[in-house]
C-alpha atoms as a PDB file:
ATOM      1  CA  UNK A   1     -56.411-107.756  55.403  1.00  0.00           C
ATOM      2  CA  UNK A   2     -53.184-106.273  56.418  1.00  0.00           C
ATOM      3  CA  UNK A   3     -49.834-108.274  55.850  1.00  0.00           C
ATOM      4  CA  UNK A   4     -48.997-107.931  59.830  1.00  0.00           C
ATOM      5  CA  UNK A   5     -52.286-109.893  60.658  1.00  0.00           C
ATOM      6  CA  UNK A   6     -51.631-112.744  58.147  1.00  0.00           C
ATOM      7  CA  UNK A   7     -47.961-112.784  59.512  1.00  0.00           C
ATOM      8  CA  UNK A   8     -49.067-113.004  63.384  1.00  0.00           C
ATOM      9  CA  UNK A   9     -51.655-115.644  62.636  1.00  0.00           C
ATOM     10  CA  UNK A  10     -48.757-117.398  60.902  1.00  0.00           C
ATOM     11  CA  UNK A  11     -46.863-117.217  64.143  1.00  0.00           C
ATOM     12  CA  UNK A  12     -49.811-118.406  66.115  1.00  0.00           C
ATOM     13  CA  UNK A  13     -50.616-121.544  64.063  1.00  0.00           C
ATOM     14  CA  UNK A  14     -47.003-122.265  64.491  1.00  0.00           C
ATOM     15  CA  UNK A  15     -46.586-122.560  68.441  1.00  0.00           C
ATOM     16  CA  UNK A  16     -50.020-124.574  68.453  1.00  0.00           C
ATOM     17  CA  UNK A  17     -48.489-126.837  65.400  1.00  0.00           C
ATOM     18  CA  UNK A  18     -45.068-127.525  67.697  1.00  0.00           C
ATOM     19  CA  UNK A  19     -47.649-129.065  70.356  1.00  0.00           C
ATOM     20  CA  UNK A  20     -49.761-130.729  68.669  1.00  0.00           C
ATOM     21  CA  UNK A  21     -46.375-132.094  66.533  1.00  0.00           C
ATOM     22  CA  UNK A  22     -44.963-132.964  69.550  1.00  0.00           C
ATOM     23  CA  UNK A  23     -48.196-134.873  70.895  1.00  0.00           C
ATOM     24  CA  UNK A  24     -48.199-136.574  67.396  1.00  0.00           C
ATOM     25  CA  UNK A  25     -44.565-137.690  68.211  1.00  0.00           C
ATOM     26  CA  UNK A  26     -45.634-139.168  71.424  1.00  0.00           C
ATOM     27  CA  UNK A  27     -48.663-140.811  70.369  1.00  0.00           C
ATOM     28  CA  UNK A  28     -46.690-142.601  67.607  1.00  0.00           C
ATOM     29  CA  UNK A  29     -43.697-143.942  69.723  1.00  0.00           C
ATOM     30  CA  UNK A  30     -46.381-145.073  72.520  1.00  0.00           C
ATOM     31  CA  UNK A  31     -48.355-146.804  69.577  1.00  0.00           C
ATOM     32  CA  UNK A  32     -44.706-148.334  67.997  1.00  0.00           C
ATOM     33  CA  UNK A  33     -43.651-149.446  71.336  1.00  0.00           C
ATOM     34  CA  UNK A  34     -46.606-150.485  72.394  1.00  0.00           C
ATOM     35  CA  UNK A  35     -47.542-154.293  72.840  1.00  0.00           C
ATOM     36  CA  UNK A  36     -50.533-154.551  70.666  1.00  0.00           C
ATOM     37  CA  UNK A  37     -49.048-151.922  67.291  1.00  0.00           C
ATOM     38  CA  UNK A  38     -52.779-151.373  67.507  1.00  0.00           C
ATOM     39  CA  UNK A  39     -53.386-147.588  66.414  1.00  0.00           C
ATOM     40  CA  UNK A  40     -54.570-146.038  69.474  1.00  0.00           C
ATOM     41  CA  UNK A  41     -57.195-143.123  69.128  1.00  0.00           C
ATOM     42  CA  UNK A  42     -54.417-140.839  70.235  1.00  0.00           C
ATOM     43  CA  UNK A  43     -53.102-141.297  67.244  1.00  0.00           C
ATOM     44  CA  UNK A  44     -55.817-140.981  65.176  1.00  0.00           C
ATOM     45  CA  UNK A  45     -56.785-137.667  66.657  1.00  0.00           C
ATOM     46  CA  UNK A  46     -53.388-136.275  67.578  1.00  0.00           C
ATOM     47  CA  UNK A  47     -52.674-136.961  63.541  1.00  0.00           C
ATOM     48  CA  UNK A  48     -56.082-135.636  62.639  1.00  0.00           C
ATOM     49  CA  UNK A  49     -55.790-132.334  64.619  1.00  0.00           C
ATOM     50  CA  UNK A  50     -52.101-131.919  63.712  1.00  0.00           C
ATOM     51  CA  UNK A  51     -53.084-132.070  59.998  1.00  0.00           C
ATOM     52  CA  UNK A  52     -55.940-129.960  60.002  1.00  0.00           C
ATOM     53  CA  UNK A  53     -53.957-127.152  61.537  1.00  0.00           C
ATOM     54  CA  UNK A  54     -50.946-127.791  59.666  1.00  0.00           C
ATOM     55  CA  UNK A  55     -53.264-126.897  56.615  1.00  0.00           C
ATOM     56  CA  UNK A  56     -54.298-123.803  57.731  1.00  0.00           C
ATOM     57  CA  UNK A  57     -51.142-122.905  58.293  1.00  0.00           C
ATOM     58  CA  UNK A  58     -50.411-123.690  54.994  1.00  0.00           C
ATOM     59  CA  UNK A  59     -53.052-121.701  53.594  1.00  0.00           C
ATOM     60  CA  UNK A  60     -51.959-118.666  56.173  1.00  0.00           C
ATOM     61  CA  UNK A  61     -48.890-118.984  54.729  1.00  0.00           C
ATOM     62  CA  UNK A  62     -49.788-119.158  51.121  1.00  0.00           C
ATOM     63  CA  UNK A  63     -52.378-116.483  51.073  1.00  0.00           C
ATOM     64  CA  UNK A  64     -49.331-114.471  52.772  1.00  0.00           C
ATOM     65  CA  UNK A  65     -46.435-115.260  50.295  1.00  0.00           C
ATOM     66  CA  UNK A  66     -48.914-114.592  47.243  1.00  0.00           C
ATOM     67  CA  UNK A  67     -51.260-111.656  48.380  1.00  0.00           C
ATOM     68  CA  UNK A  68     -49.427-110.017  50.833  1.00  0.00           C
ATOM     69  CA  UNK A  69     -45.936-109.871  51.019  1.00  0.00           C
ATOM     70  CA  UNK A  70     -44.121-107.070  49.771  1.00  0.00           C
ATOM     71  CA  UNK A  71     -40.447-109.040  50.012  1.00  0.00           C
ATOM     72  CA  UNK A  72     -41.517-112.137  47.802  1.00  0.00           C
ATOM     73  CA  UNK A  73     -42.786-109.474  45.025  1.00  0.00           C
ATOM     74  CA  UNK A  74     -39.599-107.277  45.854  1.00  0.00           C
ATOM     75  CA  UNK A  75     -37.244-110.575  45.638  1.00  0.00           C
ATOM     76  CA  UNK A  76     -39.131-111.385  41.954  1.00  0.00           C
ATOM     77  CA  UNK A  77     -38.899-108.092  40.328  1.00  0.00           C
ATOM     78  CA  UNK A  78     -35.494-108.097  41.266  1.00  0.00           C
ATOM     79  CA  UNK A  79     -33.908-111.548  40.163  1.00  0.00           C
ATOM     80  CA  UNK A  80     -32.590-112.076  43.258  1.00  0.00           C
ATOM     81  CA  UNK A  81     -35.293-114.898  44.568  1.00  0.00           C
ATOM     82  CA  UNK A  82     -32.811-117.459  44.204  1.00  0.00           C
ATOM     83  CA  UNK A  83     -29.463-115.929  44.273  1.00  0.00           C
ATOM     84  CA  UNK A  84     -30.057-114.755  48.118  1.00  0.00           C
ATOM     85  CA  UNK A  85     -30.174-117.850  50.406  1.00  0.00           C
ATOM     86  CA  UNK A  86     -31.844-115.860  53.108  1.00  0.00           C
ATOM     87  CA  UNK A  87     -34.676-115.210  50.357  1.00  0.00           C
ATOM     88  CA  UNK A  88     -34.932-118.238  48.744  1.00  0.00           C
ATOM     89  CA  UNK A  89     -34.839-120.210  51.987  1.00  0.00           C
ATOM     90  CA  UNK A  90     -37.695-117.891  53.362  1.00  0.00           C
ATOM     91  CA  UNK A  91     -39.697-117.767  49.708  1.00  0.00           C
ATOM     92  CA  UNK A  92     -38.847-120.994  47.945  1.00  0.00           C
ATOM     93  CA  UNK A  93     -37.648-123.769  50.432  1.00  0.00           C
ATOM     94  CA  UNK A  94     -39.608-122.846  53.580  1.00  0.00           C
ATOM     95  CA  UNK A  95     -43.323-123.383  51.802  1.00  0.00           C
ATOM     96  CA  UNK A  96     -42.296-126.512  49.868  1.00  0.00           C
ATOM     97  CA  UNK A  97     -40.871-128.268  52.491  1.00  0.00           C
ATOM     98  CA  UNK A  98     -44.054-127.379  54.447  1.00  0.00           C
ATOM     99  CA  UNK A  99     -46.527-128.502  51.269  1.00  0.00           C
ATOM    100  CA  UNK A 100     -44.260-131.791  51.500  1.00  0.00           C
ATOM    101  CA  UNK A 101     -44.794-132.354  54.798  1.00  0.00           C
ATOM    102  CA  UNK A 102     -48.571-131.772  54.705  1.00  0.00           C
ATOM    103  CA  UNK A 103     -48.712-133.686  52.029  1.00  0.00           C
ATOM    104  CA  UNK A 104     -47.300-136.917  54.024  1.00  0.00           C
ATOM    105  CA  UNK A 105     -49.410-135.835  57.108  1.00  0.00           C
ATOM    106  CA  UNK A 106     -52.852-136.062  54.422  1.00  0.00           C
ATOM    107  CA  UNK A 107     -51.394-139.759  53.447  1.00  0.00           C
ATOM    108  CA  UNK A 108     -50.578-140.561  57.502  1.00  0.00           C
ATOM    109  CA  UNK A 109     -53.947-139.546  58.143  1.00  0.00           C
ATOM    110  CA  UNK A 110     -55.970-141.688  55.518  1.00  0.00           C
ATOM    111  CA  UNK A 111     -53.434-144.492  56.992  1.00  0.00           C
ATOM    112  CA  UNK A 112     -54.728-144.260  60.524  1.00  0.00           C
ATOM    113  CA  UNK A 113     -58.332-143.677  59.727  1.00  0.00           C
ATOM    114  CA  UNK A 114     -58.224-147.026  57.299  1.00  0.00           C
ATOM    115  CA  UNK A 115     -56.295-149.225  59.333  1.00  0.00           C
ATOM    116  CA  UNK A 116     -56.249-150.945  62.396  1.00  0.00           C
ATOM    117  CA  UNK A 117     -52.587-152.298  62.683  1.00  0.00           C
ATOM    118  CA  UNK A 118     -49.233-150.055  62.537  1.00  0.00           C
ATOM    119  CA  UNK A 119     -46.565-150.484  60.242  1.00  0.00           C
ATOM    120  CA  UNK A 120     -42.971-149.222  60.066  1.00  0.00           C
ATOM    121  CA  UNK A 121     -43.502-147.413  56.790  1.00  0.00           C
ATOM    122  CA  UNK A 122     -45.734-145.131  58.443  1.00  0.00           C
ATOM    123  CA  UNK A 123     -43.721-144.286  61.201  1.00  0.00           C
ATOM    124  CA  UNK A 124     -40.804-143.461  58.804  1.00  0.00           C
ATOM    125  CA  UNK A 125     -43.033-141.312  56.601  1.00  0.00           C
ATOM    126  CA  UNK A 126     -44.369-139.661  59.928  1.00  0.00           C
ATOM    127  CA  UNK A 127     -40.867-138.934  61.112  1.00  0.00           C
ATOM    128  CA  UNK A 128     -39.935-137.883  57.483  1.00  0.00           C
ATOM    129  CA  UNK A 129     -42.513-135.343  57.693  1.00  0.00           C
ATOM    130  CA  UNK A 130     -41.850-133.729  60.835  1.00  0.00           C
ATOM    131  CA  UNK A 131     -38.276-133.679  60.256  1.00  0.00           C
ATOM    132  CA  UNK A 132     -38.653-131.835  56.838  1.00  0.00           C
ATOM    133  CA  UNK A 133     -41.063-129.616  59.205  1.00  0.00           C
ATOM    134  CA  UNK A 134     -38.198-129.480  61.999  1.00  0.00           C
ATOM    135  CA  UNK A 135     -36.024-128.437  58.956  1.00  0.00           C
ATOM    136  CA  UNK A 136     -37.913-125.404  57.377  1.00  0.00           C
ATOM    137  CA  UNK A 137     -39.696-124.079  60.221  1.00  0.00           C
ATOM    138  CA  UNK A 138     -38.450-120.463  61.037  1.00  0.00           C
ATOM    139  CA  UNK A 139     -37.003-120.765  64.678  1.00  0.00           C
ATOM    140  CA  UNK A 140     -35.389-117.848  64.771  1.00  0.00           C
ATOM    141  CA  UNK A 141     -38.104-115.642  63.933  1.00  0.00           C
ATOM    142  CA  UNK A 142     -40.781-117.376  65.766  1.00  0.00           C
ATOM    143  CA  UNK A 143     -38.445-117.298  69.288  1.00  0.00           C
ATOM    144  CA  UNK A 144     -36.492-114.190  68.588  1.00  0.00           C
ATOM    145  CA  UNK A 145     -32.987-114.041  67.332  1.00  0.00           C
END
């Protein structure tokens, strides 16, 4: 595989993950506002299909960073992985904050598929998880700067 694949998949996976984020985020206000609180099966599918793709773009991303990227190794042999914000932010803070956030969408998930009523803990861990997303994710390079 060559590093310019794995990097326009990544870029792929993202603009479907900022839909299917942003149907998540619907789903979950229309749920919390909602009359009943019952979870709706928009939910449970907008947080199913979020997560699953979320994942792979995890994996993408991880495969990527490890295997394929000639700036990560570059960044290590140098010492300069965490002096650099650019390069830490892009090699160190980017994929945690992503693994975090996946992470909390695995736990949202089991929620939804186990319960039948929602609660406010789950919307806050739903919002913390897309706003760590919203925080790491790479706008500038994904819309051009």
């Amino acid at each position: 595989m060559d590093f310019n694949i794995m990097l326009q998949a990544h870029r792929g996976f993202a603009y479907l993950i900022l839909l299917l984020a942003a149907v998540f985020i619907v789903a979950l206000l229309v749920t919390m506002f909602g009359y009943s609180g019952k979870i709706s099966k928009l939910l449970r599918k907008s947080t199913l299909f979020t997560m699953i793709f979320f994942h792979v773009q995890a994996l993408i991303g991880l495969v990527m960073l490890f295997f394929f990227s000639p700036g990560f190794k570059n960044a290590l042999d140098s010492g300069t992985l965490m002096s650099d914000s650019v390069t830490r932010n892009t090699y160190v803070e980017h994929p945690f904050a992503m693994i975090v956030s996946a992470v909390l969408l695995t736990i949202l998930n089991k929620k939804f598929k186990t319960n039948d009523k929602l609660q406010m803990s789950w919307v806050i861990m739903g919002f913390i998880a897309l706003a760590l997303m919203a925080w790491a994710f790479q706008w500038s390079r994904l819309f051009g700067a």
